[in-house]
Protein backbone atom coordinates (compact mmCIF):
# COMPACT_ATOMS: atom_id res chain seq x y z
CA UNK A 1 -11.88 2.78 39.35
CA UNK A 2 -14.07 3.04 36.45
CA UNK A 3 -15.59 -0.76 35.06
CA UNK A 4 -14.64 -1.61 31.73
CA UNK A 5 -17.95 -1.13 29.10
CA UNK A 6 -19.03 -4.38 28.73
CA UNK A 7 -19.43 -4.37 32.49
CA UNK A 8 -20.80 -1.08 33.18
CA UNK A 9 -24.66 -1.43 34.80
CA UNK A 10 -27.15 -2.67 33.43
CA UNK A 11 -29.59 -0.59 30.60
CA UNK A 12 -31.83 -1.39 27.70
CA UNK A 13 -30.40 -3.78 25.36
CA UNK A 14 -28.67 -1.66 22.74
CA UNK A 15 -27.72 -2.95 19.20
CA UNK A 16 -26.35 -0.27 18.48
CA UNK A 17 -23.37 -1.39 20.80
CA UNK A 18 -21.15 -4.28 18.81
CA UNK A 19 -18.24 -5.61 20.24
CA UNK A 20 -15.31 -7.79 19.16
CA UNK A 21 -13.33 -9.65 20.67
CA UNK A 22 -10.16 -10.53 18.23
CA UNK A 23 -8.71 -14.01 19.05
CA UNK A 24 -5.89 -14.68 16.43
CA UNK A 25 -4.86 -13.76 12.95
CA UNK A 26 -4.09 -17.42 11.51
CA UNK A 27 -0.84 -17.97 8.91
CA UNK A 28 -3.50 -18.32 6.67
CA UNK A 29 -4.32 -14.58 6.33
CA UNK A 30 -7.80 -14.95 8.04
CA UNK A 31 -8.80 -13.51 11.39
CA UNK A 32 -11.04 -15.94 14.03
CA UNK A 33 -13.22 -13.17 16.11
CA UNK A 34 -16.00 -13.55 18.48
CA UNK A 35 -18.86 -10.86 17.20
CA UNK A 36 -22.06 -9.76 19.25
CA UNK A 37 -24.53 -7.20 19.44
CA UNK A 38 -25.99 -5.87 23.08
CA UNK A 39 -24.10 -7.37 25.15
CA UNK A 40 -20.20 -8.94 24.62
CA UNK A 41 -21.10 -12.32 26.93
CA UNK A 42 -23.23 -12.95 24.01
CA UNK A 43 -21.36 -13.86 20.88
CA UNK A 44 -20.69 -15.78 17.85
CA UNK A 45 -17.27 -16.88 16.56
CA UNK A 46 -16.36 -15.68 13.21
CA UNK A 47 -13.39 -16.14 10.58
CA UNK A 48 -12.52 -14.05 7.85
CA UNK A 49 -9.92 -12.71 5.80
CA UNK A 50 -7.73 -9.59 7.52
CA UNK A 51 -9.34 -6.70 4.68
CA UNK A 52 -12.84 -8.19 5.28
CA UNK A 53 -12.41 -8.15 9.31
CA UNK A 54 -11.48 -4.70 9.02
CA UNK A 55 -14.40 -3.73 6.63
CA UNK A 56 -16.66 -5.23 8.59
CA UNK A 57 -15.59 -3.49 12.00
CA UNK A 58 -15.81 -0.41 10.17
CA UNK A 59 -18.54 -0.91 9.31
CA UNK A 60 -20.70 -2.09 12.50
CA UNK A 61 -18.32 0.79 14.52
CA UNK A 62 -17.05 -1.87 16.63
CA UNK A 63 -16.30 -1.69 20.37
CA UNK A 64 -13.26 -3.66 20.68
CA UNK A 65 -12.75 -5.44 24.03
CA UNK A 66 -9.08 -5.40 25.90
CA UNK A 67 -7.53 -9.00 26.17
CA UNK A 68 -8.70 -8.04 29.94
CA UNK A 69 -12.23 -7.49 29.35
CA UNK A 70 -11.97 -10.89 26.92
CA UNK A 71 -10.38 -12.64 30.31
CA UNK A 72 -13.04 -11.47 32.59
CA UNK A 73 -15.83 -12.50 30.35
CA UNK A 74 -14.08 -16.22 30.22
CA UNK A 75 -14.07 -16.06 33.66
CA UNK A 76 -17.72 -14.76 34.59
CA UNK A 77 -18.69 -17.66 32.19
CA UNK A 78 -16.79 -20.21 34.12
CA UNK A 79 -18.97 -19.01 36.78
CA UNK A 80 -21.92 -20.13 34.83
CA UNK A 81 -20.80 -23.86 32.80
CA UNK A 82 -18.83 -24.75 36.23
CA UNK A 83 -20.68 -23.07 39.10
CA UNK A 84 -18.06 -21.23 40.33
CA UNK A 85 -14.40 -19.72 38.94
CA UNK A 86 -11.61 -21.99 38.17
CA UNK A 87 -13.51 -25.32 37.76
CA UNK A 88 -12.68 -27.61 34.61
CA UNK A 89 -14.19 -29.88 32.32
């Protein structure tokens, strides 16, 4: 089984790797996003209209994550705010 690429071992932090992680396209027309460069456990949250998200991926040649990659990522960092998997606030 081969890991996903956000989890593959570690090597020298690469920005040349961006990753997104698409969360929702609102009635509104804009598009909430987590963005980050390096490494995907590492992001910001972003929000922008549809044409501009898809500008923008173009033109950072995004790597977008699965909704399974996005899952494990929410759970690794469980693992970290909670001390271990499955905890809540």
């Amino acid at each position: 089984m081969q890991l996903p690429a956000y989890a593959q071992p570690p090597r020298a932090f690469d920005i040349s790797r961006r990753y997104v992680r698409f969360r929702e396209q609102r009635d509104d027309g804009f598009v909430e996003f987590d963005f980050s460069i390096g490494d995907p456990a590492l992001s910001v949250e972003l929000v922008m209209p549809l044409r501009d998200f898809q500008s923008f991926c173009r033109a950072n040649r995004v790597i977008y994550l699965t909704r399974d990659e996005g899952t494990q990522l929410d759970h690794d960092q469980a693992k970290w705010r909670y001390g271990q998997p499955g905890l809540s606030e």
